[in-house]
Protein backbone atom coordinates (compact mmCIF):
# COMPACT_ATOMS: atom_id res chain seq x y z
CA UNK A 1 37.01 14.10 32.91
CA UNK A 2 38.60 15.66 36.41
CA UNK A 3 40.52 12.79 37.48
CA UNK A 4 41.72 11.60 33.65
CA UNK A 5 42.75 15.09 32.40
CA UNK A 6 44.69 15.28 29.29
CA UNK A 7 48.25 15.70 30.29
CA UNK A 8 50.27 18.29 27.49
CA UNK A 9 53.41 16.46 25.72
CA UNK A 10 53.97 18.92 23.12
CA UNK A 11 52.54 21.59 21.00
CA UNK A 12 49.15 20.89 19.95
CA UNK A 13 49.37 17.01 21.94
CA UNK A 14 48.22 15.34 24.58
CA UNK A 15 48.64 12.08 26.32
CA UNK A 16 46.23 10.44 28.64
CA UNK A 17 46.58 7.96 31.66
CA UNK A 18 45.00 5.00 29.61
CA UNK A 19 44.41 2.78 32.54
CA UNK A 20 41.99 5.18 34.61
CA UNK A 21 40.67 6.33 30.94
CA UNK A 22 39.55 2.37 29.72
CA UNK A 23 38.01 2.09 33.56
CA UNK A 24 36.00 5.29 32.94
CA UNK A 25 35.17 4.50 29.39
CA UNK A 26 33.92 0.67 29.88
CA UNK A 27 29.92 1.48 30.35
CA UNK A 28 30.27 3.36 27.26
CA UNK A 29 31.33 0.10 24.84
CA UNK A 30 29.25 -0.76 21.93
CA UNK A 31 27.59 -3.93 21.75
CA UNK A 32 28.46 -3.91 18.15
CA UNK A 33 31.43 -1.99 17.53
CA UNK A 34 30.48 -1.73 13.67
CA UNK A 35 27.52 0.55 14.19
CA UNK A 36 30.43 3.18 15.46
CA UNK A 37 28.98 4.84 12.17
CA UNK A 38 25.77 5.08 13.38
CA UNK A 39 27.01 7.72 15.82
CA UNK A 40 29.28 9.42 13.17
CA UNK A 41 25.87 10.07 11.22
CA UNK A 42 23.81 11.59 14.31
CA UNK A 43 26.45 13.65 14.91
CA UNK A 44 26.03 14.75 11.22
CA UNK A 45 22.49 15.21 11.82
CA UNK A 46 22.67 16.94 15.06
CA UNK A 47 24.99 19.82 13.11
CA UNK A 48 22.10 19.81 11.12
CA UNK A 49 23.32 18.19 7.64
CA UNK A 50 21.52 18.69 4.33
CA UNK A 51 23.76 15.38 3.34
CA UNK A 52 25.93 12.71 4.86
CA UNK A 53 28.41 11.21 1.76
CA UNK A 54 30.60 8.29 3.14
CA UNK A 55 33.20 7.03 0.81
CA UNK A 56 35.94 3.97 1.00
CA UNK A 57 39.42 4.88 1.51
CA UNK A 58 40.88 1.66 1.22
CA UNK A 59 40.94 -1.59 2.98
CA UNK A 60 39.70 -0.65 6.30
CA UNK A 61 39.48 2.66 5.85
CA UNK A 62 36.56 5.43 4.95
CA UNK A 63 35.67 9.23 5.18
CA UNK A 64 31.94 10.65 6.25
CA UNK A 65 31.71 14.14 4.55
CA UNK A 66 28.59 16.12 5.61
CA UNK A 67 27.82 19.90 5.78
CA UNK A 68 26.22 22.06 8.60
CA UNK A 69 27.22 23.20 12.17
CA UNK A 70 31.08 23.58 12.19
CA UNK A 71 33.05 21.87 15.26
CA UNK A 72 35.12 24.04 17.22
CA UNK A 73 38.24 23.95 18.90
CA UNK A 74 36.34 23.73 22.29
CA UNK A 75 34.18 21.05 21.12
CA UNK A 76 37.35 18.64 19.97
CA UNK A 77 40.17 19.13 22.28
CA UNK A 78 38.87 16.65 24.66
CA UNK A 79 37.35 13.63 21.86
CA UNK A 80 36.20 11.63 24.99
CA UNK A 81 35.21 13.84 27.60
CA UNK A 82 31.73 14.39 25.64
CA UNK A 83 30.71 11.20 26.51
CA UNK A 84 30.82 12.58 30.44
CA UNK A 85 28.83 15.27 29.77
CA UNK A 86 25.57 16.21 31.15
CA UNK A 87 22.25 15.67 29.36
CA UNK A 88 21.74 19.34 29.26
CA UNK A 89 24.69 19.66 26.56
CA UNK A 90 24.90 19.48 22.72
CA UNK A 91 24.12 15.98 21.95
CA UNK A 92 26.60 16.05 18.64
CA UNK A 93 29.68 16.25 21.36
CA UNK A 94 28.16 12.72 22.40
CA UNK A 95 27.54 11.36 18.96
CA UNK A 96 31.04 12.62 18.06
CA UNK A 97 32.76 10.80 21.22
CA UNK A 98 30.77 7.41 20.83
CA UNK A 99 31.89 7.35 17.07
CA UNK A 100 35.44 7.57 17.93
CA UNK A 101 35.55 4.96 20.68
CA UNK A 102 33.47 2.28 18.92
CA UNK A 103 35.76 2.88 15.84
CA UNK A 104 38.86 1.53 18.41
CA UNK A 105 36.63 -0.67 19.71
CA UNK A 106 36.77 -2.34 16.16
CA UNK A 107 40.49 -1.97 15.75
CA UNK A 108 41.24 1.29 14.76
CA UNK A 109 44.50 2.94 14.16
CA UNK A 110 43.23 6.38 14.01
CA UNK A 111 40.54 8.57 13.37
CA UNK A 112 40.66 11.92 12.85
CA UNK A 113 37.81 15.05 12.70
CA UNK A 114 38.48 17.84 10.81
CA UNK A 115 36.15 21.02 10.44
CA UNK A 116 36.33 24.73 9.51
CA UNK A 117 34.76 27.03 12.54
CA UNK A 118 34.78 30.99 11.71
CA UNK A 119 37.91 31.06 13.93
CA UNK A 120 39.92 29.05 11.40
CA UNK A 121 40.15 25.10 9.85
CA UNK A 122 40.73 23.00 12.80
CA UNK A 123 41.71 19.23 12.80
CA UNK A 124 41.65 16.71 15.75
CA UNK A 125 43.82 13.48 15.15
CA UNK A 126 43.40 10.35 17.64
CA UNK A 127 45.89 7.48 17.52
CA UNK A 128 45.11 4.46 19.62
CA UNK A 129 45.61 5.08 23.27
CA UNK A 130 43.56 7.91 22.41
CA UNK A 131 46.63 10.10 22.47
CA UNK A 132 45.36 13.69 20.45
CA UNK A 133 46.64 15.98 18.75
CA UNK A 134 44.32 19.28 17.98
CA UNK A 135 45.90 21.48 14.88
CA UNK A 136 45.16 22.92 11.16
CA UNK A 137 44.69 19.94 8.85
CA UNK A 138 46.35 18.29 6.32
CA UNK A 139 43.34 18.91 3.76
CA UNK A 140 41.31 21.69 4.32
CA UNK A 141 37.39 20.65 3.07
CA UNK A 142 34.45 23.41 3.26
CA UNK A 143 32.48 19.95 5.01
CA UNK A 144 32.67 18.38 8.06
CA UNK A 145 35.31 15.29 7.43
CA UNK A 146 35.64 12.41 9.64
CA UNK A 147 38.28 9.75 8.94
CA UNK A 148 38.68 6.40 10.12
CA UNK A 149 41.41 4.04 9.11
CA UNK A 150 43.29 0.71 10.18
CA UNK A 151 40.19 -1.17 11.14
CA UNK A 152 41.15 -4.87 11.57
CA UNK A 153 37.55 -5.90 10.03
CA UNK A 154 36.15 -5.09 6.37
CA UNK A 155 33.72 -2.33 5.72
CA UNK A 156 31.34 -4.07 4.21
CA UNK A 157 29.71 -5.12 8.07
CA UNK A 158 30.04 -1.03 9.11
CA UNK A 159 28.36 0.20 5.92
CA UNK A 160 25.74 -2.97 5.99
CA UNK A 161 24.55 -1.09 9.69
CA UNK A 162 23.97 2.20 7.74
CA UNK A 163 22.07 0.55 4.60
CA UNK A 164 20.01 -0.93 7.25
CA UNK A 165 19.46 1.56 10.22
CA UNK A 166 19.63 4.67 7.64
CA UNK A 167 17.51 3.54 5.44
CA UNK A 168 14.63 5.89 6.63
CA UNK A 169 16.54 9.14 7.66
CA UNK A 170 15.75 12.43 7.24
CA UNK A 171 18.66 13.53 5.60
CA UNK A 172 20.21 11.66 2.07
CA UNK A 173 22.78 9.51 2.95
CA UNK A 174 24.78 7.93 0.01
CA UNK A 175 27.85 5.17 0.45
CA UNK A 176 30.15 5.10 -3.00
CA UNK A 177 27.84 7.24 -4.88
CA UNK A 178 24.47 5.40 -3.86
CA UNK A 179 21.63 7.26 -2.35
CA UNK A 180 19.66 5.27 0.97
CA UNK A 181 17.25 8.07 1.55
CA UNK A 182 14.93 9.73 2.32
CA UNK A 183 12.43 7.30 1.37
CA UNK A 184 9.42 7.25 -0.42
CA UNK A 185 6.67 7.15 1.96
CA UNK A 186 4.10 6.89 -1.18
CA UNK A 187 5.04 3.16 -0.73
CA UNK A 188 4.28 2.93 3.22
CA UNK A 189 1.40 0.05 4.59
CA UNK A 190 -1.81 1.52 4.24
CA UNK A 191 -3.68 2.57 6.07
CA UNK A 192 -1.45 4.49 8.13
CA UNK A 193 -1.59 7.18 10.48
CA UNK A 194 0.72 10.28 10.27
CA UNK A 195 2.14 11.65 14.02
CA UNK A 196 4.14 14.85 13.96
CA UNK A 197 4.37 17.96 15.84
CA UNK A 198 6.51 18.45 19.35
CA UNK A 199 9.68 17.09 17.75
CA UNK A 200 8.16 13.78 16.91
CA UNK A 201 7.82 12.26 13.06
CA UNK A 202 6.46 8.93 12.25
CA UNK A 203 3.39 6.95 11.41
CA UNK A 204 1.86 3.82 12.55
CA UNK A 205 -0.40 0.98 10.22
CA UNK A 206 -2.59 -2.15 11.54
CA UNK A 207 -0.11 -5.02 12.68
CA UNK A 208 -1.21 -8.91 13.44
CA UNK A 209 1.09 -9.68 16.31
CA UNK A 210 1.10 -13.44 17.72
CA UNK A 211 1.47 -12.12 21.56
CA UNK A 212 -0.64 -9.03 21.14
CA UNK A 213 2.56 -6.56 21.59
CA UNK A 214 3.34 -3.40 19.19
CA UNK A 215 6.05 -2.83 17.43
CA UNK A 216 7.89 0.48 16.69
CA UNK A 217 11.30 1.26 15.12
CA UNK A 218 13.03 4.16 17.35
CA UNK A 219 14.92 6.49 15.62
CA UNK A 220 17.32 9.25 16.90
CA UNK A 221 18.31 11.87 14.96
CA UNK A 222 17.35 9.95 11.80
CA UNK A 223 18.79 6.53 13.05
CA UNK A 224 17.41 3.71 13.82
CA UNK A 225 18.00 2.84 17.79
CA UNK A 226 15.77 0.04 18.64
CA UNK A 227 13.00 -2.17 17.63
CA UNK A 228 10.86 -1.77 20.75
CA UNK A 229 8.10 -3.89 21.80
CA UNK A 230 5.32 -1.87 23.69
CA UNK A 231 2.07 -2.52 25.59
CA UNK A 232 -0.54 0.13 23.52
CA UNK A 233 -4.16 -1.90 24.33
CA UNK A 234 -5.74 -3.79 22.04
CA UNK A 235 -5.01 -2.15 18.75
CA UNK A 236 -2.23 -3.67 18.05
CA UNK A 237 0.14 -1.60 15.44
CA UNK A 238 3.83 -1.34 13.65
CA UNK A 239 5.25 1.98 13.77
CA UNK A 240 8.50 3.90 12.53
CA UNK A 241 9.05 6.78 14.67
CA UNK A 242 11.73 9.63 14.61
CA UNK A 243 12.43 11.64 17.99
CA UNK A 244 15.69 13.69 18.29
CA UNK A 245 14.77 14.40 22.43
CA UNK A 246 14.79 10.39 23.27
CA UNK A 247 17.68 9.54 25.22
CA UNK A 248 20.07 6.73 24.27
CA UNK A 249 21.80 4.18 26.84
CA UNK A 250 25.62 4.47 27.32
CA UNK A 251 26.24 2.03 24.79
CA UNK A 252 24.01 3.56 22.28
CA UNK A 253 21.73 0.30 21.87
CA UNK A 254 19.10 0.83 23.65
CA UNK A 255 16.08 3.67 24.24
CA UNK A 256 16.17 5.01 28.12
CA UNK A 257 12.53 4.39 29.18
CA UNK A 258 11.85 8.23 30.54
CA UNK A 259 9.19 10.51 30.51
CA UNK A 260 9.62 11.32 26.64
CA UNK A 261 9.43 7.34 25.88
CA UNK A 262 6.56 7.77 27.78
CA UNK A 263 5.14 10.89 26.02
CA UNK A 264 6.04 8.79 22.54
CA UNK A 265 4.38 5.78 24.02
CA UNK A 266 0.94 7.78 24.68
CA UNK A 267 1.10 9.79 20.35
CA UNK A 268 1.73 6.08 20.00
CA UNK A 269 -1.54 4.61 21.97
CA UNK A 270 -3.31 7.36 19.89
CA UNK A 271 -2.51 6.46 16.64
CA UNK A 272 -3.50 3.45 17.69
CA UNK A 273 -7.12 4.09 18.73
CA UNK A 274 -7.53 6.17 15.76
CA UNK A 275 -6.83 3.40 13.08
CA UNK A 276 -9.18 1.32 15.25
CA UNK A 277 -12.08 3.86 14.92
CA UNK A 278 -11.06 3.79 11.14
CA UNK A 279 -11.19 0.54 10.96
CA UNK A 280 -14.71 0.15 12.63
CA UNK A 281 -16.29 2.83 10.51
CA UNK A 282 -18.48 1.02 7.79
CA UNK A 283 -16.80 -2.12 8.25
CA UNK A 284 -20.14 -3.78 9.29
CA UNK A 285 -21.66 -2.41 5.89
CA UNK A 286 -18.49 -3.93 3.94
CA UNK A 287 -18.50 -6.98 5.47
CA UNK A 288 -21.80 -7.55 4.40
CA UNK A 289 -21.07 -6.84 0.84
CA UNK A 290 -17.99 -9.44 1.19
CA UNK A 291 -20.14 -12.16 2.88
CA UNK A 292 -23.14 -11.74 0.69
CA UNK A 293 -19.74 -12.15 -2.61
CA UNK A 294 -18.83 -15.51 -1.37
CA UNK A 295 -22.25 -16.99 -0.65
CA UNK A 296 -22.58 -16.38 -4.17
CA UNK A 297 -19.18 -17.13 -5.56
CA UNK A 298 -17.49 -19.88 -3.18
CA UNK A 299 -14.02 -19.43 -5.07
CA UNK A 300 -14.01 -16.26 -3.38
CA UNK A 301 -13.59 -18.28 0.27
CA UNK A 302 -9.88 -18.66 -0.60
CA UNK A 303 -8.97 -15.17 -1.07
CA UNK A 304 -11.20 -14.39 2.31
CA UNK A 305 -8.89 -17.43 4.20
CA UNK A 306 -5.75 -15.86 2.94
CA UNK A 307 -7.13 -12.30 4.60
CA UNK A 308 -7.54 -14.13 7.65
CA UNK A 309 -4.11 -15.58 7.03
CA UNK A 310 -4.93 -19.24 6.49
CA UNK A 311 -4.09 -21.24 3.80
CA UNK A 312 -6.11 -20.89 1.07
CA UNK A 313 -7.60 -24.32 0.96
CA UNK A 314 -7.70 -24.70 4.72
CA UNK A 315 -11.36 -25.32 6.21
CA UNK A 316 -11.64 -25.57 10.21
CA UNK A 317 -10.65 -29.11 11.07
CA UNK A 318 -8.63 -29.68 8.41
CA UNK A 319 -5.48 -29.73 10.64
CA UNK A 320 -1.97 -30.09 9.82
CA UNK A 321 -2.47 -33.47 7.74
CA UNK A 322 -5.04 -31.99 5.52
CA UNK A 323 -2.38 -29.63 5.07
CA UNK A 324 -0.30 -31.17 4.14
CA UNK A 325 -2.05 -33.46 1.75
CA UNK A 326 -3.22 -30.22 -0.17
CA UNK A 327 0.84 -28.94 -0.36
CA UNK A 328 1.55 -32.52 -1.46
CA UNK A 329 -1.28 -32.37 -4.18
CA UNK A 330 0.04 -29.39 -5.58
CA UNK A 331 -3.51 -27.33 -5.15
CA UNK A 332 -3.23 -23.70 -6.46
CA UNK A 333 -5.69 -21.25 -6.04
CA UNK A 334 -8.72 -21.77 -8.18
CA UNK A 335 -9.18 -18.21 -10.29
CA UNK A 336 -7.01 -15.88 -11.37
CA UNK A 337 -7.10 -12.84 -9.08
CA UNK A 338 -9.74 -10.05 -9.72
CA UNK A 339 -10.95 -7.00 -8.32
CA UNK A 340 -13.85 -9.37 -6.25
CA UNK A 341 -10.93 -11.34 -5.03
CA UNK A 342 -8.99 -8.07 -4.24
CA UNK A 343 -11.96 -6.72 -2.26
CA UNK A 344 -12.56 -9.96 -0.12
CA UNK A 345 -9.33 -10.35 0.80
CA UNK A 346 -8.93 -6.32 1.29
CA UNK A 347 -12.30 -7.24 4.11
CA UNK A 348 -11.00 -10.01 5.42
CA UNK A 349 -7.74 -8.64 6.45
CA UNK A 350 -9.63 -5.78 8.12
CA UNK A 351 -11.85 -8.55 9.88
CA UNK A 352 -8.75 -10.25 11.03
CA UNK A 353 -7.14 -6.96 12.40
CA UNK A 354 -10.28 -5.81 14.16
CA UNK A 355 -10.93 -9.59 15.84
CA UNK A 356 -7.56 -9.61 17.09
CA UNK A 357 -8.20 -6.25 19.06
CA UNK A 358 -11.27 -7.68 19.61
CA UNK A 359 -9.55 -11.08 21.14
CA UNK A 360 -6.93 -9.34 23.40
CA UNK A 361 -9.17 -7.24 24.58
CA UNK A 362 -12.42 -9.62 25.63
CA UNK A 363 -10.33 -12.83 26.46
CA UNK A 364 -11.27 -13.48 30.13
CA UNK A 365 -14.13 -11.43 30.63
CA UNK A 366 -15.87 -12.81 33.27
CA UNK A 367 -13.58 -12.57 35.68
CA UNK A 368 -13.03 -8.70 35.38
CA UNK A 369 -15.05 -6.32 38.12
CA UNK A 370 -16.51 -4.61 35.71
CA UNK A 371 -19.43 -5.07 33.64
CA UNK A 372 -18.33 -5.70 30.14
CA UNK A 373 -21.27 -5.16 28.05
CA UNK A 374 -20.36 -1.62 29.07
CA UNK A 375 -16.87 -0.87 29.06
CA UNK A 376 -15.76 -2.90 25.78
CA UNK A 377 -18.75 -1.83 23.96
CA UNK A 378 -17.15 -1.85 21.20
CA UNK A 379 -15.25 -4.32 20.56
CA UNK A 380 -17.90 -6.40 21.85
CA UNK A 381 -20.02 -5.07 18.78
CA UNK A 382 -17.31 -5.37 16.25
CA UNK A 383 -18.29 -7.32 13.49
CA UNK A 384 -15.47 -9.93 13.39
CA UNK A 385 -17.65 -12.93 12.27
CA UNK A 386 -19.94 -14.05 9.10
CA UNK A 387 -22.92 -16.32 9.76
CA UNK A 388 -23.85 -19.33 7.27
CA UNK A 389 -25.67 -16.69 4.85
CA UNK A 390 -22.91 -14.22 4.70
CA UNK A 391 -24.26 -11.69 6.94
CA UNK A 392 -21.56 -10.01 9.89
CA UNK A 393 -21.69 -11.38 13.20
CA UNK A 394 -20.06 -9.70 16.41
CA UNK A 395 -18.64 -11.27 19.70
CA UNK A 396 -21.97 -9.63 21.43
CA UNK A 397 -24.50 -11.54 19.13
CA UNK A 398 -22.59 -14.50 20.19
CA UNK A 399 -22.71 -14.37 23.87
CA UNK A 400 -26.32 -13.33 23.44
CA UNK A 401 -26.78 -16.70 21.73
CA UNK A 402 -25.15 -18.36 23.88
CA UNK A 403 -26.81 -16.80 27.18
CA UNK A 404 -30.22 -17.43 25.61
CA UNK A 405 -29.80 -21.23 24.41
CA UNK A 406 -26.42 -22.59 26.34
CA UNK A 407 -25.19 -23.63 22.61
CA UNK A 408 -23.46 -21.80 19.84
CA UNK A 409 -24.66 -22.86 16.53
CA UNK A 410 -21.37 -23.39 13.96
CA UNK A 411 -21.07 -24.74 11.04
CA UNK A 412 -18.45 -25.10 7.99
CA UNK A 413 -20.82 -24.88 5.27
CA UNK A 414 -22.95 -22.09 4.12
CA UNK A 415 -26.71 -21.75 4.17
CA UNK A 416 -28.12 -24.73 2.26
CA UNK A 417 -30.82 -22.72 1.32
CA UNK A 418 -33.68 -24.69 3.31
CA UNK A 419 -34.14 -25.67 6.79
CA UNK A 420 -32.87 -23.61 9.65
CA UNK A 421 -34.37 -20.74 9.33
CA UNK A 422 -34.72 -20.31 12.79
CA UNK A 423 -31.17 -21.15 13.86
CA UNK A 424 -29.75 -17.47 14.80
CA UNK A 425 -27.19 -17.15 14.98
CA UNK A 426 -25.23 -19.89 12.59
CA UNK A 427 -21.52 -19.03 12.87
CA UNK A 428 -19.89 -19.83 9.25
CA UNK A 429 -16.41 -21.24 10.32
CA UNK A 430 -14.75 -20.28 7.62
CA UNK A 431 -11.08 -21.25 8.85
CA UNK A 432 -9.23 -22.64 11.65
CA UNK A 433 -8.62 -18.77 13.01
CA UNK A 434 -12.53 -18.46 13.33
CA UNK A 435 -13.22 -21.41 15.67
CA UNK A 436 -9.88 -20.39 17.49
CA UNK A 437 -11.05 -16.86 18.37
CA UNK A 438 -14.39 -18.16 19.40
CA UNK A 439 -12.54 -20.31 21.83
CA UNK A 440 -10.16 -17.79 23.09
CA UNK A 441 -13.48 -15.27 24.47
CA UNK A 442 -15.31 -17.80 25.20
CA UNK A 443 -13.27 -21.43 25.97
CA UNK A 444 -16.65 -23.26 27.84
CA UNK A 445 -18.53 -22.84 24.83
CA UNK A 446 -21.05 -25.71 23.76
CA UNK A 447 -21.08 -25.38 19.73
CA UNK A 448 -22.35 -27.52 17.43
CA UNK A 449 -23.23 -28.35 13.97
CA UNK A 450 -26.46 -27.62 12.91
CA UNK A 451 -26.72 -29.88 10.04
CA UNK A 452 -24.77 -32.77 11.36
CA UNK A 453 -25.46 -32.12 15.65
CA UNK A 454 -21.69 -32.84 15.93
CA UNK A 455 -19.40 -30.72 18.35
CA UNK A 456 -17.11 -28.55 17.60
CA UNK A 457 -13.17 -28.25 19.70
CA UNK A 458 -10.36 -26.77 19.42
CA UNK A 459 -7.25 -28.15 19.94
CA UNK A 460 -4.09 -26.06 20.60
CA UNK A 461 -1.92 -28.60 17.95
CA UNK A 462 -4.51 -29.65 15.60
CA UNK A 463 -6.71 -26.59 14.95
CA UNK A 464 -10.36 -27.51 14.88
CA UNK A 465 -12.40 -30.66 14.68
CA UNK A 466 -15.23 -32.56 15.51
């Protein structure tokens, strides 16, 4: 801080020029000046905590108690200048100087930092104006103690942002006694795939996303920074991942897109091929077994709409009316669940997961330079469909029928059991979503129903009909 030094009043205080300091200071304003505490606990972390205890003081006031690195007298005679500092430096100085401002931000009337280095107990006091005083304190604690009092707001907003951005840290965090984490990861989405190693923790799972874009939770030293939306290809995932070398913005909201985001982007784009290729192994053979279930069971077609998340009782063409008439006649599911029911629906959520990738990746084919048969082999030979006897159908066997007869063959019904036998395929629209996919890959499609010659369209408002 060269031109905003501290200037010395007395022993052990100092007064700054306030004017040049709040010019200096402005990029470095929270956006919410209640997640102040968020800093406070990845400074914690940085000094590498076992434990971060925060407890209420009073009305407006609370204390964050955690173990680990000591602060020295180096590190707090100058509670903003941190925030100045180059990347290069301890990142707890940062954490430390962010805490302290957003806590003013919010109304403040001090906030003090007290510690116990080898050199002695040392304890920094900041009143606002961020006037300081650096000296022994007033209660010597083994811990790391940071104080914050006079806050014009209750603290049930600043300890609702660590319930819900601590929740997964690394180290236990506990507010009046009760313990956020670490959690239990025994209770995580499944599948999921673990990513560790160069500083990184997290995992990813399968996602359904209505645009096609990823989602991960960014964490920084254990706290949650962002919810970032990311471009990973067609695999389309939700992801919680912990990196202590991504950068934050000056305001501490926001991820800096840099070559680590980049390098957490890519373990990212991994995980996600690697849950596809999971995905895609045997699901042809399981799909089979689910198809060849519900040609023999129909009840079974609800729990295998719900997988494809559509109502249970919604056929293609129903539309919102139907819908509604079925909500109005108070329909309920029509068997009680079972391990069949668990296994359809466990396929058809798979299906739906592997057609989206499928779907993102295929829609507008034709117009790409490259031959497609080739590059997006396989998603092209994903089995995403069933025909009208249960067995799996992929996009591929689809534009084959299509290329050889100018007509895809789609009906709502399963395999009467006579006639047709030469129809190959016969897409069995299950559901609104299968006629919509269909549409999406390939939009000039001719289909119609075999047993009635009608047409089948798809409408962007009222799902499919005749």
């Amino acid at each position: 801080m060269a031109d905003s030094e501290p200037i010395h009043v007395s022993t052990g205080t100092f007064r700054i020029d306030q004017q040049r300091m709040l010019e200096k200071l402005g990029k470095f304003r929270l956006a919410d000046p209640a997640e102040h505490i968020l800093a406070f606990c990845r400074a914690a972390v940085a000094s590498s905590s076992g434990r971060i205890d925060i407890l209420t003081l009073g009305p407006g006031a609370y204390e964050l108690l955690f173990d680990g690195g000591s602060f020295d007298k180096d590190e707090l005679k100058d509670p903003l200048g941190n925030l100045f500092a180059g990347e290069e430096d301890w990142r707890r100085g940062r954490f430390l100087a962010a805490g302290v401002l957003g806590a003013f931000q919010l109304g403040a009337q001090g906030v003090s930092v007290s510690s116990s280095p080898p050199e002695g107990p040392v304890e920094l006091t900041v009143h606002p104006g961020f006037e300081h005083a650096l000296g022994p304190p007033q209660e010597p604690d083994e811990r790391n103690r940071i104080r914050v009092w006079g806050l014009d707001k209750t603290l049930d907003k600043v300890f609702a942002t660590v319930s819900k951005r601590c929740a997964r840290s690394r180290v236990p965090i506990s507010i009046d006694g009760l313990t956020l984490g670490p959690p239990d990861h025994e209770s995580e989405p499944e599948p999921s795939v673990l990513i560790e190693g160069g500083g990184m923790r997290g995992r990813a799972w399968r996602h359904i996303s209505s645009d096609g874009a990823s989602l991960a939770a960014l964490s920084v030293y254990g706290v949650e920074a962002e919810h970032a939306r990311l471009e990973l290809g067609p695999a389309v995932v939700a992801a919680e991942m912990d990196d202590d070398r991504l950068r934050l913005d000056a305001g501490q909201a926001k991820v800096i897109r840099d070559a680590r985001f980049n390098e957490l982007q890519g373990r990212l784009r991994d995980a996600a091929n690697e849950l596809l290729a999971q995905a895609m192994d045997g699901h042809r053979q399981r799909l089979r077994g689910a198809g060849k279930a519900m040609i023999k069971d129909a009840s079974l077609l609800a729990a295998w709409r719900a997988g494809l998340g559509a109502p249970e009782h919604e056929p293609p063409g129903s539309g919102k009316l139907n819908r509604a008439m079925h909500l109005f006649m108070g329909d309920t599911p029509p068997d009680p669940w079972t391990p069949e029911r668990a296994s359809v629906l466990e396929e058809a959520q798979r299906t739906r997961w592997l057609r989206q990738a499928a779907v993102l990746w295929l829609k507008g084919w034709r117009d790409r330079p490259i031959k497609p048969s080739d590059s997006l082999k396989p998603l092209w030979t994903a089995s995403v469909f069933l025909d009208w006897k249960g067995k799996p159908l992929s996009f591929l066997e689809l534009r084959t029928a299509l290329e050889e007869t100018s007509t895809l063959a789609a009906t709502d019904k399963p395999w009467p059991g006579e006639g047709g036998k030469k129809l190959h395929p016969v897409l069995w629209l299950t559901c609104d979503a299968d006629l919509k996919a269909v549409k999406i890959v390939f939009p000039s499609a001719d289909m119609k129903d075999p047993l009635s010659n009608r047409k089948w369209v798809w409408t962007q408002f009222g799902g499919g009909k005749y």
